[in-house]
Protein backbone atom coordinates (compact mmCIF):
# COMPACT_ATOMS: atom_id res chain seq x y z
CA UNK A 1 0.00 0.00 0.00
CA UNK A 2 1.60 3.79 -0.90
CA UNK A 3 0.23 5.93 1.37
CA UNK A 4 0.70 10.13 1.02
CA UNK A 5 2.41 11.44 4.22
CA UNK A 6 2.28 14.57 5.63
CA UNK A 7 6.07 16.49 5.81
CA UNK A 8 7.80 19.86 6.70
CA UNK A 9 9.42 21.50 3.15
CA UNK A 10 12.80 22.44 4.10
CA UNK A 11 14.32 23.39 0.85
CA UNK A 12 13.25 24.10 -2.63
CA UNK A 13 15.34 24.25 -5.88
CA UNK A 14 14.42 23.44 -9.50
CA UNK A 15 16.16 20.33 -11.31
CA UNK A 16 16.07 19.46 -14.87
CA UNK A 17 12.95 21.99 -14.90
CA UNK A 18 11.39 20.44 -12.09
CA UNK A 19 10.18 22.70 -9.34
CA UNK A 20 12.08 20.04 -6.42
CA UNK A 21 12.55 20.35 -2.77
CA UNK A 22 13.37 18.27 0.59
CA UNK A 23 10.59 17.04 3.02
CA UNK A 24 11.64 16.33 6.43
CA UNK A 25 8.87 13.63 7.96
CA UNK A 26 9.90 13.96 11.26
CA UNK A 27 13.41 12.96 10.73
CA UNK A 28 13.32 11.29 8.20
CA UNK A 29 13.97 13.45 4.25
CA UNK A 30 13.19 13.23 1.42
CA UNK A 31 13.32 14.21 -1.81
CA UNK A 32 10.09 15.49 -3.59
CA UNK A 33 8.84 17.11 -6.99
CA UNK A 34 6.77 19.64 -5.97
CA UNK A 35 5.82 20.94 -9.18
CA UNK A 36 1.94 20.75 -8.60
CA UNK A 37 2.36 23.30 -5.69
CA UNK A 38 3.69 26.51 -7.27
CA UNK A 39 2.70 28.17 -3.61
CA UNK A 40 4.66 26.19 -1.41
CA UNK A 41 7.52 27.59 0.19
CA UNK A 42 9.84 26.51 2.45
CA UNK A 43 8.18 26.03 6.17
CA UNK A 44 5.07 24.47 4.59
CA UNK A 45 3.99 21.11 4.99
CA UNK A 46 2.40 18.96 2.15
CA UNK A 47 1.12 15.26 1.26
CA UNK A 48 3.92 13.48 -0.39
CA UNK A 49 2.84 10.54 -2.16
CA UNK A 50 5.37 8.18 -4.30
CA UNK A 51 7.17 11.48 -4.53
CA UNK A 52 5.20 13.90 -5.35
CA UNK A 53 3.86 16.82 -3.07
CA UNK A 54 0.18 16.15 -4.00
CA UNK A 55 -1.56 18.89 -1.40
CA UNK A 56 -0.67 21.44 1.11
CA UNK A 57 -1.72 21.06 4.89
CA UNK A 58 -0.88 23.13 8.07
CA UNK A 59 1.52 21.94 10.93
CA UNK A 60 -1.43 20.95 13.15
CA UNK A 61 -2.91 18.89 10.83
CA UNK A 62 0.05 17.12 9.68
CA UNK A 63 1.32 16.58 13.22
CA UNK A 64 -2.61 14.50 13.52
CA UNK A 65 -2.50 12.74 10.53
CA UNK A 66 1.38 11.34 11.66
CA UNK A 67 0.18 10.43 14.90
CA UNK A 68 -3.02 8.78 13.38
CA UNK A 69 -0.90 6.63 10.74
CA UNK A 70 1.30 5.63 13.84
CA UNK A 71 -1.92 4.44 15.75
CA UNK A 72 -3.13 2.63 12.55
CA UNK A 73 0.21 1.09 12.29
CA UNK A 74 0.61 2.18 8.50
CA UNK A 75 3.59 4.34 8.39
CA UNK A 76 6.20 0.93 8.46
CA UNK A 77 5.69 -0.23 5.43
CA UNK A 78 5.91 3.45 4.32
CA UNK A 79 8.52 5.00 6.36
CA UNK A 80 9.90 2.18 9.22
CA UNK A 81 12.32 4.91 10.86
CA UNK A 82 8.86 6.87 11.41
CA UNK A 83 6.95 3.77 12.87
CA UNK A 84 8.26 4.10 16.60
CA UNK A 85 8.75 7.66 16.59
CA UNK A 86 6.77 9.43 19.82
């Protein structure tokens, strides 16, 4: 199962046209294309799914969706260094 998970932008650049950036999910980073989000900047969180940046989301509600994967027990097939994380 791929599931989109919520992470913190950290850096943006552009790569072979490619509007690009790392996503920090709680430790864990990642690169993203972020190409369908012309707003995002840098401080933002989004839905990453098979590495894209699909949506945008506030800190709050990425900080409940985390913790609601953890409870589910979804995020080790996804992320395992997220799976234990508090």
């Amino acid at each position: 199962m791929c599931l989109g998970i919520p992470g913190k932008v950290t850096e943006l650049y552009t790569a072979n046209g490619m509007k690009m950036g790392r996503v920090d999910f709680g430790g864990v980073v990642k690169e993203a294309c972020l190409e369908y989000l012309p707003d995002i900047r840098v401080g933002d969180y989004t839905i990453v799914h098979v590495g894209f940046g699909i949506s945008q989301l506030d800190e709050d509600e990425a900080r409940q969706t985390l913790a609601l994967l953890r409870e589910m027990d979804m995020l080790a097939g996804e992320l395992p260094e997220l799976a234990e994380a508090p």
